[in-house]
C-alpha atoms as a PDB file:
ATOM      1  CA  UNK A   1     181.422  70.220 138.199  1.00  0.00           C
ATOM      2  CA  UNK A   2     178.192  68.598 139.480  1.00  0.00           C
ATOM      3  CA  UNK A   3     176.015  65.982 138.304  1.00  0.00           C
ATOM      4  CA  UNK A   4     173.456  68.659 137.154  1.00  0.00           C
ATOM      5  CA  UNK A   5     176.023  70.392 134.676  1.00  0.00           C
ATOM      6  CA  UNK A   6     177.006  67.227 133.327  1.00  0.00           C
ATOM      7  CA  UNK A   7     173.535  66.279 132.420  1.00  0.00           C
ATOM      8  CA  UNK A   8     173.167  69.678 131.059  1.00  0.00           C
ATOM      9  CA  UNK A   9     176.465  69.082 129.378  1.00  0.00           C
ATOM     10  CA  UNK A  10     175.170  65.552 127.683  1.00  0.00           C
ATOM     11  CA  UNK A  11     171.883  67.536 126.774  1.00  0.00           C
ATOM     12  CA  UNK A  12     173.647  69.599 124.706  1.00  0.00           C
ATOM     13  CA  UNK A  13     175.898  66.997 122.731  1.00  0.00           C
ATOM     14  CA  UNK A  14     172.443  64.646 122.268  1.00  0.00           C
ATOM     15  CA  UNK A  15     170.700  67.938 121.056  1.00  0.00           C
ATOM     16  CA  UNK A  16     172.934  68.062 117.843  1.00  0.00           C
ATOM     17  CA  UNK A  17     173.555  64.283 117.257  1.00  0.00           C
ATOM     18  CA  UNK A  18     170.699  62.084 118.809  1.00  0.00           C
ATOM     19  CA  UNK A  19     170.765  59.641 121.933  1.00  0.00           C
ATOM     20  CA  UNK A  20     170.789  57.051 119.241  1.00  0.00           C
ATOM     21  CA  UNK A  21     174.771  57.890 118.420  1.00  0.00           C
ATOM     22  CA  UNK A  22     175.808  58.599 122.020  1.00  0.00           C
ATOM     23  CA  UNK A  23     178.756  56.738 122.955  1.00  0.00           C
ATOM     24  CA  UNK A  24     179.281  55.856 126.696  1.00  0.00           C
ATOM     25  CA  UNK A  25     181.212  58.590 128.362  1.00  0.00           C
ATOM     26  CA  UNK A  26     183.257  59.345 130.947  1.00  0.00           C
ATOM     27  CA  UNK A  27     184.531  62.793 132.235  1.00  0.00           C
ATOM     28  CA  UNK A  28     187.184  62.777 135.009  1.00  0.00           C
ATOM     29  CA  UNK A  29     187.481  65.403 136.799  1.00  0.00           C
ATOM     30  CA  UNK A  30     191.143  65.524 138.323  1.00  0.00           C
ATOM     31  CA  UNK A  31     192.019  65.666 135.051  1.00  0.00           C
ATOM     32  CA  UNK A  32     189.248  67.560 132.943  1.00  0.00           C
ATOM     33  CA  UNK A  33     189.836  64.298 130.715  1.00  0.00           C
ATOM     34  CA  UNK A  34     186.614  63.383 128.706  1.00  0.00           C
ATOM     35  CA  UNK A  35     186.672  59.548 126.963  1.00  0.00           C
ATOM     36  CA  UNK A  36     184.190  58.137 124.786  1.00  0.00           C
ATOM     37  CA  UNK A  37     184.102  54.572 124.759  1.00  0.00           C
ATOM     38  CA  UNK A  38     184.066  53.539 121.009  1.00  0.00           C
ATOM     39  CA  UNK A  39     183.910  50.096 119.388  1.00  0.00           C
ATOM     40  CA  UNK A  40     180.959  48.300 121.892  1.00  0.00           C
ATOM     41  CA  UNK A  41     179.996  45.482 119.969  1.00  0.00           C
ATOM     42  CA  UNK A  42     176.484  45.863 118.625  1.00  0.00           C
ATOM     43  CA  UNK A  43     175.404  42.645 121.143  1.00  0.00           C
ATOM     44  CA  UNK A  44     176.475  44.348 124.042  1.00  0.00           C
ATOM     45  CA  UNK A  45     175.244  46.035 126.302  1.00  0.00           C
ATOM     46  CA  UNK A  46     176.840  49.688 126.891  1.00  0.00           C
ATOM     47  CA  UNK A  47     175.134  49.671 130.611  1.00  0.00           C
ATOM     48  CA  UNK A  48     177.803  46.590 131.267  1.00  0.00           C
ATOM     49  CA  UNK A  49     180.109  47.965 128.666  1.00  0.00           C
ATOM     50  CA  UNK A  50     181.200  51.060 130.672  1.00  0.00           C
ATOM     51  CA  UNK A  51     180.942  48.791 134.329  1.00  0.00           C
ATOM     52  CA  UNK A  52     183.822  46.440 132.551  1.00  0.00           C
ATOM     53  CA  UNK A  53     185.640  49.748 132.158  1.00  0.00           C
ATOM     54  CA  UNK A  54     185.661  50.869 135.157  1.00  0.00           C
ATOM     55  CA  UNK A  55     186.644  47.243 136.341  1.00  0.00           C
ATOM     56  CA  UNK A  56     189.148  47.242 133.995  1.00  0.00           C
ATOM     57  CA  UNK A  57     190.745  50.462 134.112  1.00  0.00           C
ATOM     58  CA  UNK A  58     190.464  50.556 138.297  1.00  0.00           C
ATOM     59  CA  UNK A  59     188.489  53.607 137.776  1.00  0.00           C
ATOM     60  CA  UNK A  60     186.598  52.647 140.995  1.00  0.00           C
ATOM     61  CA  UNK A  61     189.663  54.254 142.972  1.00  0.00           C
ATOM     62  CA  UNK A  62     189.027  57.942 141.582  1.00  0.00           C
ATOM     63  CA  UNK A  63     186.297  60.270 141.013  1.00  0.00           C
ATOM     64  CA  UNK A  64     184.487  60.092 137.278  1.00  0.00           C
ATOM     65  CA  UNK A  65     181.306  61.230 135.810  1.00  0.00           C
ATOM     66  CA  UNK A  66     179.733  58.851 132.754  1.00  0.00           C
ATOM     67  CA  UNK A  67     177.033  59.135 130.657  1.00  0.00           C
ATOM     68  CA  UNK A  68     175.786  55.406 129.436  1.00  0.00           C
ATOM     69  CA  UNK A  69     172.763  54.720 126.646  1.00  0.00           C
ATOM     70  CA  UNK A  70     170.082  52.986 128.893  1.00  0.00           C
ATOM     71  CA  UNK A  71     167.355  52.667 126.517  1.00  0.00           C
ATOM     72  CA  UNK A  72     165.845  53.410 123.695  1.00  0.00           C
ATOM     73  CA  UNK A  73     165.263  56.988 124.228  1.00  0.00           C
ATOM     74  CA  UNK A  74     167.320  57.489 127.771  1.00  0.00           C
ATOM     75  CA  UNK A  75     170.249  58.308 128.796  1.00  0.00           C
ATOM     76  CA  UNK A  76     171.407  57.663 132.532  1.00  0.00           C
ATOM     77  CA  UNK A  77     174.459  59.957 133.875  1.00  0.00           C
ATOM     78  CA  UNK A  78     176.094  59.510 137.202  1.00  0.00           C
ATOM     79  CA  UNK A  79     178.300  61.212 139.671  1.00  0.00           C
ATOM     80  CA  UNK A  80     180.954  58.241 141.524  1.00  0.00           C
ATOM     81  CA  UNK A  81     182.559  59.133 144.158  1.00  0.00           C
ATOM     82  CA  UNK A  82     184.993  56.013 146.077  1.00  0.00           C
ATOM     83  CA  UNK A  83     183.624  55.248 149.116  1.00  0.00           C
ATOM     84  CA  UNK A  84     179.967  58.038 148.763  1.00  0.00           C
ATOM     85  CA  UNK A  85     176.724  56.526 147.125  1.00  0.00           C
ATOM     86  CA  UNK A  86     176.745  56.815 143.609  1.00  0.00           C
ATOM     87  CA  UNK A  87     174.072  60.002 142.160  1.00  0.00           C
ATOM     88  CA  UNK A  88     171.898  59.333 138.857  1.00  0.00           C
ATOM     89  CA  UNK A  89     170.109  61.236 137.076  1.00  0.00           C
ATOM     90  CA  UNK A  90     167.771  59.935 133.422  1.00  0.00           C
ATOM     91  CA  UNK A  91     167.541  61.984 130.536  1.00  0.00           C
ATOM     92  CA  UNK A  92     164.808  60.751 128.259  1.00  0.00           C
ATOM     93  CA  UNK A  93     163.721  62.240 124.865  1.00  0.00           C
ATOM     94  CA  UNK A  94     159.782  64.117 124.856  1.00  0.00           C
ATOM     95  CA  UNK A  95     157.932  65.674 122.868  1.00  0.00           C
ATOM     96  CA  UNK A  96     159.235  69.033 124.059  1.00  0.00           C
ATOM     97  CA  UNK A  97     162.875  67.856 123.731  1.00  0.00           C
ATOM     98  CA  UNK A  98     164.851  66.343 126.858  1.00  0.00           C
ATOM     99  CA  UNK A  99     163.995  66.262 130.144  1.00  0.00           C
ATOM    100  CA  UNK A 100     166.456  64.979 133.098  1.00  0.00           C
ATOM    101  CA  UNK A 101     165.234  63.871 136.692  1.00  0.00           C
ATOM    102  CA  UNK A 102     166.704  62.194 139.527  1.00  0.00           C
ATOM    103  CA  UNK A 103     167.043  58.564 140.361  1.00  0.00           C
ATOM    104  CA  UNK A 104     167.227  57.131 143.475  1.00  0.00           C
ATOM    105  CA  UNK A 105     168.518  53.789 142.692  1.00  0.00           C
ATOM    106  CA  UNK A 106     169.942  52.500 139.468  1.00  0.00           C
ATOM    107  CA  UNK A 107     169.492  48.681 139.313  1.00  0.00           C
ATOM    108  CA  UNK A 108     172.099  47.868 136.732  1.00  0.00           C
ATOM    109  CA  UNK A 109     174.810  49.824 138.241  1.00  0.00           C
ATOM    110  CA  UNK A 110     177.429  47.108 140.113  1.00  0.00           C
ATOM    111  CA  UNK A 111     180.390  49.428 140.893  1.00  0.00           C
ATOM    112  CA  UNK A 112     180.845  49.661 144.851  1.00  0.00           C
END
C-alpha cells in the first residue's frame, strides 16, 4: 500500500459518511490491521489524540498509515516509516467533492 491508495481509501469512507464523523485511523500494514480510535473527548484535539497513541502504544517502532480530522473540512493522512521522513497528504472537501494534495511539512505532527 502507498500513501496515495490510502488517501483514496479515506476518500471513499468520507464519501458515504462525511469528514465530520471520521474517526482517527490507523492502518498497519504488517498486519493489514485497521483501528479507529473511538471515544476522543469532544475538547480534544484528534491531531494530539492519535500522537498520544502512537506514544502510548510504541507505534513509533513499526510502520502505520493514519488518517486524523485536521479541520473543519480536512483530513490529513500520513505514511510513517521509523527512522524515513514522515509523507502527508490533505484531503479537503470542494465544491466538486474531495480533492487530496501533498504536504511538505505538517506542523502539528511530533512523532520522530
Amino acid at each position: 500500500m502507498t500513501l496515495k491508495d490510502f488517501t483514496d481509501i479515506t476518500i471513499n469512507v468520507i464519501r458515504k459518511s462525511g469528514i465530520a464523523e471520521y474517526l482517527p485511523t490507523f492502518v498497519f500494514p504488517d498486519t493489514q490491521h485497521i483501528q479507529a480510535i473511538e471515544g476522543v473527548p469532544t475538547e480534544v484535539d484528534h491531531r494530539e489524540a492519535i500522537q498520544n497513541v502512537v506514544r502510548r502504544s510504541g507505534y513509533e517502532k513499526r510502520e502505520f498509515f493514519f488518517g486524523v480530522k485536521s479541520g473543519p473540512q480536512r483530513i490529513t493522512v500520513g505514511h510513517y516509516r521509523p527512522g524515513q521522513p514522515t509523507e502527508f497528504m490533505d484531503i479537503t472537501e470542494t465544491t466538486d467533492g474531495y480533492c487530496a494534495s501533498e504536504v511538505e511539512l505538517c506542523d502539528w505532527w511530533r512523532i520522530p
